[in-house]
Protein backbone atom coordinates (compact mmCIF):
# COMPACT_ATOMS: atom_id res chain seq x y z
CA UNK A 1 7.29 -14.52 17.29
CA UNK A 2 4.41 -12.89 19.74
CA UNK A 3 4.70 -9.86 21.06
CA UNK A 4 5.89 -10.91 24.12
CA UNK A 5 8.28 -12.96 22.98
CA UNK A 6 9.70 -10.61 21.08
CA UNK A 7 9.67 -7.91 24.37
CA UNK A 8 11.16 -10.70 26.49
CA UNK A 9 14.14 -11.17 23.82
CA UNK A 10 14.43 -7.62 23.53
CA UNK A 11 15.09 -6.70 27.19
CA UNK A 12 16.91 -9.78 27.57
CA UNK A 13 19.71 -8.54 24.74
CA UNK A 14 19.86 -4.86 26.06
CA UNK A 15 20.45 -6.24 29.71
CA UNK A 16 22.87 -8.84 28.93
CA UNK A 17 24.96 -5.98 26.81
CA UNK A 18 24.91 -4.00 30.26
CA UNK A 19 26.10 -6.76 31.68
CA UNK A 20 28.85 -7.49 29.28
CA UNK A 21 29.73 -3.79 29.76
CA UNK A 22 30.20 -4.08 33.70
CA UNK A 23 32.36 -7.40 32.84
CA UNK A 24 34.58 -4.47 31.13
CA UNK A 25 35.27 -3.31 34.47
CA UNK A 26 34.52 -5.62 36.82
CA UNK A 27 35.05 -9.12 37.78
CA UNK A 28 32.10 -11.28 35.76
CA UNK A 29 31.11 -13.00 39.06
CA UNK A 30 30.80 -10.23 40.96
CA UNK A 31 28.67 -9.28 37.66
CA UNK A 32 26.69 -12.27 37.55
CA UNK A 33 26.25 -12.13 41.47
CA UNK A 34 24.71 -8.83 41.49
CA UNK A 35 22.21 -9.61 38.80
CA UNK A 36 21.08 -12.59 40.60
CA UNK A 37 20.71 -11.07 43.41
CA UNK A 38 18.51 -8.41 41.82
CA UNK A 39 16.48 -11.12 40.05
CA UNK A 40 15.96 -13.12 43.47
CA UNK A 41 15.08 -9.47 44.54
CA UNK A 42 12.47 -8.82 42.06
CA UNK A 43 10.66 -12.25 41.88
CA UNK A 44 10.62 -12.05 46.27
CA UNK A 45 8.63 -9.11 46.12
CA UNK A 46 6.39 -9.70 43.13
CA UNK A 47 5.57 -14.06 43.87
CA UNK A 48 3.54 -15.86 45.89
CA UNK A 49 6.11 -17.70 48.63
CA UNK A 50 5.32 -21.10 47.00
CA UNK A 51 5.73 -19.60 43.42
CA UNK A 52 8.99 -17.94 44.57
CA UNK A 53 10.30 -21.56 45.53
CA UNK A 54 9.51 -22.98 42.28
CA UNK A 55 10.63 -20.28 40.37
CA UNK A 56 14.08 -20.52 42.11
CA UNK A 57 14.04 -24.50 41.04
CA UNK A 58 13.07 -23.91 38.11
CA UNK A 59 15.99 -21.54 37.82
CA UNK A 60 18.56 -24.10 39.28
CA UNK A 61 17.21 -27.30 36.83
CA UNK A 62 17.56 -24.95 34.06
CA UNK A 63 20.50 -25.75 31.49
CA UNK A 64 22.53 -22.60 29.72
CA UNK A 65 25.10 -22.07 27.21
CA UNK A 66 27.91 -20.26 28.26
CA UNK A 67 28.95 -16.83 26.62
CA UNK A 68 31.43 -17.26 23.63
CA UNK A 69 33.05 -13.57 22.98
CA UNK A 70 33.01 -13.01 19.53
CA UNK A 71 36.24 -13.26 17.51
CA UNK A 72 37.62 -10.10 16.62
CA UNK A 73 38.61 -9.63 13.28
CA UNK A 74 41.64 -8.03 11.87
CA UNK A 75 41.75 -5.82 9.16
């Protein structure tokens, strides 16, 4: 993996284990809300209008899995 993959999967994991934290105390959408938000945030100050309209397509064609809790075990 390049190094920027491997920085882009690393910042990825510790964010998305924030956000499974907030989901501990509040309601996932409003979760998932505010980090969109804050993404649409960052790439609106930091693209090009046109770029900022693709990215946001690109964004909305773009398939994901759902999150699957782990089981927890019982010992």
């Amino acid at each position: 993996m390049a190094p920027k993959d491997k920085d882009l999967q690393e910042i990825y994991n510790r964010i998305f284990q924030d956000a499974m934290k907030y989901t501990d105390r509040f309601n996932i959408q409003m979760v998932a809300a505010t980090y969109i938000a804050i993404a649409m945030r960052l790439y609106k100050t930091t693209l090009a209008e046109d770029e900022y309209e693709a990215m946001i397509q690109t964004i909305m064609e773009s398939e994901v899995e759902p999150y699957t809790p782990p089981k927890e075990t019982k010992h």
